[in-house]
Protein backbone atom coordinates (compact mmCIF):
# COMPACT_ATOMS: atom_id res chain seq x y z
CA UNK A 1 -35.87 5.50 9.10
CA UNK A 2 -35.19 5.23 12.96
CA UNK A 3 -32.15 3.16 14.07
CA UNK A 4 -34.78 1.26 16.62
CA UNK A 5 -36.32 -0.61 13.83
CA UNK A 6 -36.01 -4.54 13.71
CA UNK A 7 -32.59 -5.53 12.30
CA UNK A 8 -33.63 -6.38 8.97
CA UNK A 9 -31.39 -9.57 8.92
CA UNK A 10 -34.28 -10.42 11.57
CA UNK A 11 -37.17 -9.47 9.10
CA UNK A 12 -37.37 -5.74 9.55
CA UNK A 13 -37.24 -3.32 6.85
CA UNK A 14 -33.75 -2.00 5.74
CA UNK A 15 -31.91 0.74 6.50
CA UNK A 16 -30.81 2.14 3.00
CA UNK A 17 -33.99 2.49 0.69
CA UNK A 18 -32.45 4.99 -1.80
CA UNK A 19 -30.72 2.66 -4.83
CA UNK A 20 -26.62 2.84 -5.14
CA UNK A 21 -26.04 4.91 -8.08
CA UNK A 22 -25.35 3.39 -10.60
CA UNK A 23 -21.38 3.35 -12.56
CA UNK A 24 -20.17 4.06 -14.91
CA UNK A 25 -22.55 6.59 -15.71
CA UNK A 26 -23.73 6.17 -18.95
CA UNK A 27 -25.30 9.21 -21.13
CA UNK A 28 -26.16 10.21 -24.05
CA UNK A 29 -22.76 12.42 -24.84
CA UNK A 30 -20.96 8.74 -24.59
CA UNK A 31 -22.94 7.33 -26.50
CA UNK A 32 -22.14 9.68 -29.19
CA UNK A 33 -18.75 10.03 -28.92
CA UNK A 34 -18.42 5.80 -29.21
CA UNK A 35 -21.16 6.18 -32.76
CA UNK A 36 -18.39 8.66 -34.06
CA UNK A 37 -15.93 6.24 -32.93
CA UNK A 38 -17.50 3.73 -34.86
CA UNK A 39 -17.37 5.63 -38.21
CA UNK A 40 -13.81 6.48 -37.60
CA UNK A 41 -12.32 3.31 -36.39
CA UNK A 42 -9.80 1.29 -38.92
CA UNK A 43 -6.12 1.25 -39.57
CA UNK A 44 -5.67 3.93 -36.07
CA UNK A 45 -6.42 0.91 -34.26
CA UNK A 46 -2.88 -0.59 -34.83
CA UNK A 47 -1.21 2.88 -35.76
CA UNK A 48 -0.63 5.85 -33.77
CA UNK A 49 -3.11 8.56 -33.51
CA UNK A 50 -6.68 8.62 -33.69
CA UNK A 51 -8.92 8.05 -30.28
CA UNK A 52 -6.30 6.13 -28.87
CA UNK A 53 -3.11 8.50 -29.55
CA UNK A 54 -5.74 11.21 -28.54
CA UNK A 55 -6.52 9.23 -24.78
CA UNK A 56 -2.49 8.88 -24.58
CA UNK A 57 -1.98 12.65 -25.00
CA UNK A 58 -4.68 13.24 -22.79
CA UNK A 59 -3.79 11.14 -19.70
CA UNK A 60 -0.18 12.59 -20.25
CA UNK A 61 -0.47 15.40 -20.06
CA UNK A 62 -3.12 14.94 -17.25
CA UNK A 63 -0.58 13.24 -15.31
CA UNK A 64 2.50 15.21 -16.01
CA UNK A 65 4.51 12.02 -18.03
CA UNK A 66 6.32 12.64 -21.35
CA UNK A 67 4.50 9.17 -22.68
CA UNK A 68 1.40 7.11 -22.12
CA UNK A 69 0.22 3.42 -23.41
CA UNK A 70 -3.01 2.47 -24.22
CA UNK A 71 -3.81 -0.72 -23.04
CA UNK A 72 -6.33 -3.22 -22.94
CA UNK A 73 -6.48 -3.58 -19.31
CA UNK A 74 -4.39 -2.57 -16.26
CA UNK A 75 -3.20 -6.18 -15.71
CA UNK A 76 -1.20 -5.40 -19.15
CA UNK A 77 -0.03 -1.93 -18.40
CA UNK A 78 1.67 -3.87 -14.84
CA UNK A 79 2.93 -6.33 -16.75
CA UNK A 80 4.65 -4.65 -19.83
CA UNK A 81 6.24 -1.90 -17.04
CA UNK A 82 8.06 -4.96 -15.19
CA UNK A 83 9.03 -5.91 -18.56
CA UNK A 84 9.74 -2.22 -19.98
CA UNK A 85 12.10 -1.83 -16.15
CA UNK A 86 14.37 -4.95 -17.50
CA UNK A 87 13.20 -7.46 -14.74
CA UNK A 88 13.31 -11.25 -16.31
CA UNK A 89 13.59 -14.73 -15.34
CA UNK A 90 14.72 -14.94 -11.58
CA UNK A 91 14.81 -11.63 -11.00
CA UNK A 92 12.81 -9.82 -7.69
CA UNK A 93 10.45 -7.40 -7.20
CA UNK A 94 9.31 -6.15 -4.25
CA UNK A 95 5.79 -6.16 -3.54
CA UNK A 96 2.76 -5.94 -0.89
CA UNK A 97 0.60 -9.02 -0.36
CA UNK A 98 -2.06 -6.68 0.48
CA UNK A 99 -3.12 -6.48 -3.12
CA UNK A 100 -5.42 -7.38 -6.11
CA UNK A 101 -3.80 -10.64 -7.40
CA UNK A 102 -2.72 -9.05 -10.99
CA UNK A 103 -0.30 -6.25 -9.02
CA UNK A 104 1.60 -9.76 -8.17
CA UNK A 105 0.73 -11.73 -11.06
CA UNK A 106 2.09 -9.34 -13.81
CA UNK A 107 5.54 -9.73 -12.09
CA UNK A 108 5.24 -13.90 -12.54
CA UNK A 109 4.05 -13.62 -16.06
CA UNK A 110 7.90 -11.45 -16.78
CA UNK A 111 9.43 -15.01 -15.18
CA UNK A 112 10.25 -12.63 -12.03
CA UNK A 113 9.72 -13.54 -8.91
CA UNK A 114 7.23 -11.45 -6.06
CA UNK A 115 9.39 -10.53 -2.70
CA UNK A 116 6.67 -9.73 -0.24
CA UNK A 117 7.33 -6.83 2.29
CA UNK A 118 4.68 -5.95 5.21
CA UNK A 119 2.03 -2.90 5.00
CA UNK A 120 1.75 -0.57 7.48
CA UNK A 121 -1.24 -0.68 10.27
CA UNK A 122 -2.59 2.93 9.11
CA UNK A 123 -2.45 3.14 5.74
CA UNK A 124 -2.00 -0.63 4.68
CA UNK A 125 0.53 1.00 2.29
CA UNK A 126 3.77 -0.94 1.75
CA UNK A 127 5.97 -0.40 4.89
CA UNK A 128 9.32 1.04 3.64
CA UNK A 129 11.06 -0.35 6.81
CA UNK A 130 9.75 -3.97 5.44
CA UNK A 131 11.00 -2.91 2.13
CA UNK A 132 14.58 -2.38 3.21
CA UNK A 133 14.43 -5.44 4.93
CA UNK A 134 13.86 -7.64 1.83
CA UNK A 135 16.58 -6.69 -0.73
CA UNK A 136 19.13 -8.98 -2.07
CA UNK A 137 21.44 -8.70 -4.80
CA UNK A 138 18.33 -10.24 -6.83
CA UNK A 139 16.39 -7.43 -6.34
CA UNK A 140 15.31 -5.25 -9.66
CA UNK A 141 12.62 -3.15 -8.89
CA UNK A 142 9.93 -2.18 -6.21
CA UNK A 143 5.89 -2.36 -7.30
CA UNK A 144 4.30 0.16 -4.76
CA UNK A 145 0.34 -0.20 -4.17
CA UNK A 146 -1.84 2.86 -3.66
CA UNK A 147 -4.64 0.84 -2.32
CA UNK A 148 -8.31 2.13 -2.51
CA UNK A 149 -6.93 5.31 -3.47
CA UNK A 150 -5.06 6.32 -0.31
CA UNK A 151 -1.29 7.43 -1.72
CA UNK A 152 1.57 5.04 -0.12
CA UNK A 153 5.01 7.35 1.64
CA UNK A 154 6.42 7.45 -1.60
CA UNK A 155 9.48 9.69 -0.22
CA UNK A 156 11.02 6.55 1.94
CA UNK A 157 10.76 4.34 -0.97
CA UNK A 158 12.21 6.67 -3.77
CA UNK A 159 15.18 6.82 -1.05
CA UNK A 160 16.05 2.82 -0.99
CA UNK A 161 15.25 2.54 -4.60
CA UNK A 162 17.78 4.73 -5.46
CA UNK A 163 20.17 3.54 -2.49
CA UNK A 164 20.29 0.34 -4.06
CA UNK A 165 19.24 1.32 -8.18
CA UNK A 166 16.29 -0.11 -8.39
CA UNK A 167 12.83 1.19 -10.60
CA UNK A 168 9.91 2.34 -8.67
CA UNK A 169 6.69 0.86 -10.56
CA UNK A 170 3.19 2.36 -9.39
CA UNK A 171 -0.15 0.61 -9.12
CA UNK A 172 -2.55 3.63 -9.31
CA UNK A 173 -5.35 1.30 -10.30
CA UNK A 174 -7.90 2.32 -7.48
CA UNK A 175 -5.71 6.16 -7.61
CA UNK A 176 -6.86 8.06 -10.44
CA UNK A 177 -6.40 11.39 -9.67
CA UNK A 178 -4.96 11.25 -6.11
CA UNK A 179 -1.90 12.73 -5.29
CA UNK A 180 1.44 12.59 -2.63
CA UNK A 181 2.61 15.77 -1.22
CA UNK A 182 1.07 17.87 -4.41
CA UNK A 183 2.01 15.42 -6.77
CA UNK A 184 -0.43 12.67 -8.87
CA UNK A 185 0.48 9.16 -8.10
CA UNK A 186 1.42 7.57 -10.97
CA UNK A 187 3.93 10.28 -11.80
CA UNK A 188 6.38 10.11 -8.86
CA UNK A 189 8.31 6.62 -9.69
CA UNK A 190 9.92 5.35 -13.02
CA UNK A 191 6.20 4.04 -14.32
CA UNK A 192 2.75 4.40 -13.09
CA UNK A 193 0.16 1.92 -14.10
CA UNK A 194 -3.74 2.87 -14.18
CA UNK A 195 -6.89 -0.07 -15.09
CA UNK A 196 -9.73 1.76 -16.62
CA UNK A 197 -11.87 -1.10 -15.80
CA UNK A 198 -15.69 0.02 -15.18
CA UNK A 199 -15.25 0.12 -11.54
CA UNK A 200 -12.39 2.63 -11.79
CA UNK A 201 -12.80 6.11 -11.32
CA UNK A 202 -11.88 6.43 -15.10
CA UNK A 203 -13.70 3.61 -16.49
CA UNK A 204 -13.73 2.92 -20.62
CA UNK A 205 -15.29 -0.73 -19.63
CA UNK A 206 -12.15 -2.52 -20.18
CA UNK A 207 -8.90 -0.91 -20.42
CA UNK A 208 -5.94 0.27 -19.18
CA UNK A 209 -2.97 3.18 -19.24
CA UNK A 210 1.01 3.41 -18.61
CA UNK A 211 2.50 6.43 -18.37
CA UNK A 212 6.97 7.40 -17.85
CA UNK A 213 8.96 10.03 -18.69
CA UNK A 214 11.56 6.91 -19.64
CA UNK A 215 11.71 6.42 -23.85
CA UNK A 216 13.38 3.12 -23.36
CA UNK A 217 10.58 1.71 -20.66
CA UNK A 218 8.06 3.29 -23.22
CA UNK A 219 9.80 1.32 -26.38
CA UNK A 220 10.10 -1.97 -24.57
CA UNK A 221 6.40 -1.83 -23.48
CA UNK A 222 5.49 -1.22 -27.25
CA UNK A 223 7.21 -3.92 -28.20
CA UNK A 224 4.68 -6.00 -26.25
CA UNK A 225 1.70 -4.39 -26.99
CA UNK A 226 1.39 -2.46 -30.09
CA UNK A 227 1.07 -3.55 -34.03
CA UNK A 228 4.46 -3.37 -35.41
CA UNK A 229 3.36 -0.71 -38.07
CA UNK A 230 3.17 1.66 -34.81
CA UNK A 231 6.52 0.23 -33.72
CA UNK A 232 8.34 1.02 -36.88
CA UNK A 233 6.72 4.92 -36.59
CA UNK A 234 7.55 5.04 -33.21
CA UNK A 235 11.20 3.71 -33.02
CA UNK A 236 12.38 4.63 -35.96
CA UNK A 237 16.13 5.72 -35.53
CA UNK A 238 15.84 3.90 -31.65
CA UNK A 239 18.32 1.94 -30.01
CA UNK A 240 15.11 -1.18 -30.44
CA UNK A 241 14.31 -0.62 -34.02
CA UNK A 242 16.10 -3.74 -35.07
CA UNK A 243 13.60 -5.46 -32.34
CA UNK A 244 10.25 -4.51 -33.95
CA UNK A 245 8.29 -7.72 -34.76
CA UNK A 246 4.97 -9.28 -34.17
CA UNK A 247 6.04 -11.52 -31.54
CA UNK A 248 4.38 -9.42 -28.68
CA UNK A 249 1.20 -9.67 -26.99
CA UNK A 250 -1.30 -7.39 -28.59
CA UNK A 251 -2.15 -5.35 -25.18
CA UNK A 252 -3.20 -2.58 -27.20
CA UNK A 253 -6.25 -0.66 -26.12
CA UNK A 254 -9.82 -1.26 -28.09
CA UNK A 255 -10.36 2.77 -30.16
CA UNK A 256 -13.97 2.39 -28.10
CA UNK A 257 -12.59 2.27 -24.75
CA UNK A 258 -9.82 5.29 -26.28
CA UNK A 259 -13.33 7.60 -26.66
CA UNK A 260 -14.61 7.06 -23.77
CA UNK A 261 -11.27 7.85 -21.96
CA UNK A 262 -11.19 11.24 -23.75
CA UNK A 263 -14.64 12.20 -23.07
CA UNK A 264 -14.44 11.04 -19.29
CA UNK A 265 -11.05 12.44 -18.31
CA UNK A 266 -11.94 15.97 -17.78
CA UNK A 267 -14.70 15.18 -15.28
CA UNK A 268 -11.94 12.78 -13.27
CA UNK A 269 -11.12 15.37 -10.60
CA UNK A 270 -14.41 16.85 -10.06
CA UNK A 271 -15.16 13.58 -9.18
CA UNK A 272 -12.76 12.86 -6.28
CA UNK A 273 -13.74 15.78 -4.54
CA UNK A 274 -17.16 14.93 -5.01
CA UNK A 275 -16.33 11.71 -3.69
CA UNK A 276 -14.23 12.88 -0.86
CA UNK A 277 -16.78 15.05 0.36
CA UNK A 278 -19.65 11.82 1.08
CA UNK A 279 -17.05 9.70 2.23
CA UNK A 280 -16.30 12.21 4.78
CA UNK A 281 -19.87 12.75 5.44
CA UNK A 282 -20.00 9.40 6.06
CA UNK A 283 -16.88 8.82 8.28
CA UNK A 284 -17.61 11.49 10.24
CA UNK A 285 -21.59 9.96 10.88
CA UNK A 286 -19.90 6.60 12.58
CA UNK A 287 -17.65 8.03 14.69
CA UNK A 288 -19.09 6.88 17.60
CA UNK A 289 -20.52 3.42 16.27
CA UNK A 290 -19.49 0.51 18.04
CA UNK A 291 -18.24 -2.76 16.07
CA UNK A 292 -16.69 -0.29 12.85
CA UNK A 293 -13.63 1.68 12.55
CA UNK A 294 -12.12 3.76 9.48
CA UNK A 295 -8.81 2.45 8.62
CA UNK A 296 -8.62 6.48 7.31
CA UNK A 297 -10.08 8.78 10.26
CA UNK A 298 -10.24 11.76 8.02
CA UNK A 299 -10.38 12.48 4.60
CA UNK A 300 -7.75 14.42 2.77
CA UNK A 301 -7.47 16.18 0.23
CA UNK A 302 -5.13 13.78 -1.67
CA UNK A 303 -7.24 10.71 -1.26
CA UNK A 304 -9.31 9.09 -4.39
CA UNK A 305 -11.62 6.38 -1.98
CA UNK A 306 -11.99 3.55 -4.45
CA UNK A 307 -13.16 2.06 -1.12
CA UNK A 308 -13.28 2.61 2.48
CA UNK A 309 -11.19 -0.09 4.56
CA UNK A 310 -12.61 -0.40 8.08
CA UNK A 311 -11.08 -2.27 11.19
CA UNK A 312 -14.05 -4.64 12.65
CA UNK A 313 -14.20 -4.11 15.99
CA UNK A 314 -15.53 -7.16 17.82
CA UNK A 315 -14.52 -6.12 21.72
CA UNK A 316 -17.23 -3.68 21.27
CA UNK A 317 -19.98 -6.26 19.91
CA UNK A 318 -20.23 -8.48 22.87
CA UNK A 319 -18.95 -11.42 20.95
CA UNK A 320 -20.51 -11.02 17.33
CA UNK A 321 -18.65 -12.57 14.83
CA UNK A 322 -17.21 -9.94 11.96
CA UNK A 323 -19.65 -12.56 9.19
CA UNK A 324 -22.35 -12.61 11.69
CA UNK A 325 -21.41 -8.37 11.53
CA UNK A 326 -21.27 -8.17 7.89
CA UNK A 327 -24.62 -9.92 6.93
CA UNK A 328 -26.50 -7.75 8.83
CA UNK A 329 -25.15 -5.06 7.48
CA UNK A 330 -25.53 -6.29 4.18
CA UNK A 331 -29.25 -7.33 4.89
CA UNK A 332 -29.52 -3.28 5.77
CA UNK A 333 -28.85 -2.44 2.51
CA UNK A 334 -24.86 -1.84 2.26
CA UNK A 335 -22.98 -4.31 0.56
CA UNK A 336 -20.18 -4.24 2.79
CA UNK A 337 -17.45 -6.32 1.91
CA UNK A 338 -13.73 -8.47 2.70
CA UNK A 339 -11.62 -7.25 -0.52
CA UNK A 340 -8.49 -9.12 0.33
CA UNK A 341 -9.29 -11.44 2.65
CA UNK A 342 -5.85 -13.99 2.24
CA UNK A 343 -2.41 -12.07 2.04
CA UNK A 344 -1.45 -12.86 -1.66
CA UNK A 345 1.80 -14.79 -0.66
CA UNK A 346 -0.20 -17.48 1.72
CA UNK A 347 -2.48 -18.61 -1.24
CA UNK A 348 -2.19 -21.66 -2.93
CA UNK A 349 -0.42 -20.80 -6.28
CA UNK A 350 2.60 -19.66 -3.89
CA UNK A 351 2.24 -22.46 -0.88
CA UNK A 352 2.57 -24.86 -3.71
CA UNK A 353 4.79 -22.77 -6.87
CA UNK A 354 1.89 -23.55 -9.06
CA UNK A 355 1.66 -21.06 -12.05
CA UNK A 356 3.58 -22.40 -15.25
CA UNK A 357 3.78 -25.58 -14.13
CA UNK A 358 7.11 -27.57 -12.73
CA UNK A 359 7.10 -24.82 -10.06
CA UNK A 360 8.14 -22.35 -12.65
CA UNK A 361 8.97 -19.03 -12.46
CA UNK A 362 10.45 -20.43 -8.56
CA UNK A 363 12.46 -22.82 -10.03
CA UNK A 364 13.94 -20.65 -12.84
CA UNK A 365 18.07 -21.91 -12.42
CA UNK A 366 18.80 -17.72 -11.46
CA UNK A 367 16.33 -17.49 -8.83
CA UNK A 368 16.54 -18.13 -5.06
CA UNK A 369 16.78 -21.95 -4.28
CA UNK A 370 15.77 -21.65 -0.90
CA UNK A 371 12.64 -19.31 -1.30
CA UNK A 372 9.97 -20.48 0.71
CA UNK A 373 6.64 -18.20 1.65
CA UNK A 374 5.49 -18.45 5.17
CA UNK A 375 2.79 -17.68 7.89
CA UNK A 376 4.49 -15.19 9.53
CA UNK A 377 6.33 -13.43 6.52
CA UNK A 378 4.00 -10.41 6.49
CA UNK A 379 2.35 -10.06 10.57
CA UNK A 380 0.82 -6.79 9.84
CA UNK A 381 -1.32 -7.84 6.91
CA UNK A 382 -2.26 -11.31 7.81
CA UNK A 383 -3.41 -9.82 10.79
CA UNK A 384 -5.75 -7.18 9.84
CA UNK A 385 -6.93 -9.96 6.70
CA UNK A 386 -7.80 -12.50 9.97
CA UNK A 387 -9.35 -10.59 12.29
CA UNK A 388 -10.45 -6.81 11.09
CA UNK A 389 -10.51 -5.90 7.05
CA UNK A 390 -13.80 -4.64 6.12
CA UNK A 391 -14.20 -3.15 3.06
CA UNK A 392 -17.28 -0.41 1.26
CA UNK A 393 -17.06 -0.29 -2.63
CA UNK A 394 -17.72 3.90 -2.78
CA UNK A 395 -16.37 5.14 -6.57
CA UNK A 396 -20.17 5.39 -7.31
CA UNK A 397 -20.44 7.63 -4.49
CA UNK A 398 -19.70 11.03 -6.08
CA UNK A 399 -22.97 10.80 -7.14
CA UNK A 400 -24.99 10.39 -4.54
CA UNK A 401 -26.85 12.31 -2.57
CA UNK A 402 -26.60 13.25 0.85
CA UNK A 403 -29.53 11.32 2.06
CA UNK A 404 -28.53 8.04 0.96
CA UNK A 405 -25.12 8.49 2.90
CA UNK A 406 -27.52 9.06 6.02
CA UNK A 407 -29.56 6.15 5.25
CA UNK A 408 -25.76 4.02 4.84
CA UNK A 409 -24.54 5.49 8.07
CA UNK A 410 -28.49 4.63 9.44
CA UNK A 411 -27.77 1.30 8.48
CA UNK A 412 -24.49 0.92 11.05
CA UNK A 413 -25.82 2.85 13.69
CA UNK A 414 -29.08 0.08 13.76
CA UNK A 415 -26.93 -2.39 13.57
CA UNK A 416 -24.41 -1.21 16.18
CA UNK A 417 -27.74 0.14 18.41
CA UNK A 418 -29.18 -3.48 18.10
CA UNK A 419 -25.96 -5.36 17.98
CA UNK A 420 -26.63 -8.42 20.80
CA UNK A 421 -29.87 -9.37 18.54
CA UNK A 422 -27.39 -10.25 15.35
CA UNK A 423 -26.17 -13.22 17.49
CA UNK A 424 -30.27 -14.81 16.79
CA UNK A 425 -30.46 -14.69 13.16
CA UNK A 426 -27.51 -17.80 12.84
């Protein structure tokens, strides 16, 4: 396809002509494993063992943690790790607003309340300096973001947690598999939290993982997710026995979802570097493409690309708009995307305290009185959100082939090549 063609926003023909692959994958070796799973499942759905004790020994040991949760999604594993790390009503966790909305929710939903520190410019990782800056005696615990699979400076944080005694909770949701300085994320702070939702790089459909080396953050996240009859097996002779009960909230993963983890797991890393390599193929095809920037110039060995992130570059584009940008490139054939778009802390539910109701978890008697979220809180982030984040969906990616990641870079170069002509189709 030659980069002269019409803009296809215009009417031409698009750019990208070879069909996203598809993900999950689906084949016939799942589909078997989830029949056997059906003629196995009963009682090991609420006991330990069976395909979900065999996905927890799994991911362990795949991550390097002494114990690993099932879950149901990876909204539960975030929340039941605040909870398993002791934060309650009033009490603070750190956080970036440059987020999914469940990395912040799960803290609400343990009555704590989200402290918002800024992301750095290059990685939009949680800026430790930011960090420092926003402990106060209410502070418990620190949730660190490894957004679209790019590892956050884990070093500088593990130094103030510990400064000041505080847990270290990872969100390795769009991280499977990617590691800091040799080591996976997800096993460098107190807990690491994984969803195994199907647009993961481990997807079961619908589920989600914990994994600590810590038995007592491990028992109090059982507590809120398991049957009691694994409880009572579990903490038998532990400091929480007397606590077992069915009083929790039955986060426990489906046995389906359990086989699927199993049979998937081992293909996890073969995957990332299958994935690394088109993303790079494709980084390195727009380096010289006006209106687009990589947030990530290179790819490294440590990176998982859930997405891309770009920078829009509109002082290149002779005043097109970064919509007027997008559609087209959309129209080409690449679903290019905003994935934030509004910093988490200047959204409605926190301009206006609205999640319980009565303002509540704010207006919990323990925390902050004066709490207020502004413009202005976090520059960094509600800067790149305004003006620049772009984003590619590209998990699917480590299977495709190389001509399709042509025809994708084809599809920027057009529109870059033809860029003044965008400005006619609004």
């Amino acid at each position: 396809m030659a980069v002269h063609d019409e803009l296809a926003v215009l009417g031409g023909p698009k750019a990208v002509q070879i069909p996203f692959p598809k993900w999950p994958r689906r084949t016939q070796a799942d589909a078997e494993v989830l029949l056997e799973a059906f003629w196995e499942t009963g009682r090991e759905a609420i006991e330990v063992g069976g395909n979900i004790g065999a996905f927890e020994r799994a991911f362990a040991a795949y991550q390097g943690r002494t114990y690993a949760l099932g879950l149901n999604s990876g909204t539960a594993a975030l929340h039941l790790a605040v909870m398993g790390c002791g934060v309650g009503p009033g009490d603070e966790v750190i956080v970036s607003p440059y987020t999914w909305g469940a990395t912040v929710g799960c803290i609400i939903h343990a009555n704590g309340i989200p402290i918002f520190a800024d992301i750095e410019p290059n990685s939009l990782n949680m800026d430790p300096v930011s960090v420092a800056r926003k402990i106060t005696p209410r502070t418990k615990a620190i949730m660190v973001v490894h957004i679209y699979g790019q590892p956050a400076d884990m070093d500088p944080i593990l130094e103030i947690a510990r400064a000041h005694n505080l847990k270290v909770i990872e969100d390795c949701s769009q991280a499977h598999g990617a590691t800091y300085k040799g080591r996976k994320v997800g096993s460098i702070g107190d807990v690491g939290c994984f969803s195994c939702q199907a647009s993961k790089h481990l997807p079961v459909i619908e589920g989600g993982i914990m994994v600590t080396d810590s038995e007592e953050i491990y028992h109090r996240a059982m507590m809120g997710a398991t049957h009691p009859e694994r409880q009572r097996v579990e903490m038998a002779g532990k400091p929480l026995e007397r606590y077992v009960d069915s009083i929790g909230y039955n986060f426990r993963m489906h046995p389906y979802a359990a086989a699927l983890g199993v049979a998937r797991i081992g293909q996890l890393d073969a995957d990332n570097a299958a994935r690394r390599a088109k993303v790079g193929r494709l980084i390195a095809a727009l380096r010289d493409v006006p209106g687009i920037e990589p947030v990530f110039p290179t790819v490294e060995d440590g990176q998982s690309y859930h997405m891309i992130p770009f920078r829009f570059r509109g002082d290149q584009l002779d005043g097109v708009t970064r919509e007027e940008y997008r559609s087209a490139i959309q129209a080409e054939g690449v679903a290019l995307n905003s994935y934030v778009r509004l910093p988490i802390h200047l959204r409605p539910r926190f301009q206006e305290f609205a999640f319980y109701g009565k303002g509540y978890p704010w207006k919990i008697p323990d925390a902050d009185p004066n709490l207020v979220y502004r413009e202005g809180d976090c520059p960094v982030a509600e800067k790149f959100c305004a003006e620049s984040e772009l984003t590619l969906y590209t998990t699917p990616l480590c299977g495709a082939s190389d001509e399709l990641i042509d025809q994708m870079a084809a599809a920027f170069t057009k529109v870059g090549d033809r860029y003044r002509r965008v400005l006619v189709a609004t």
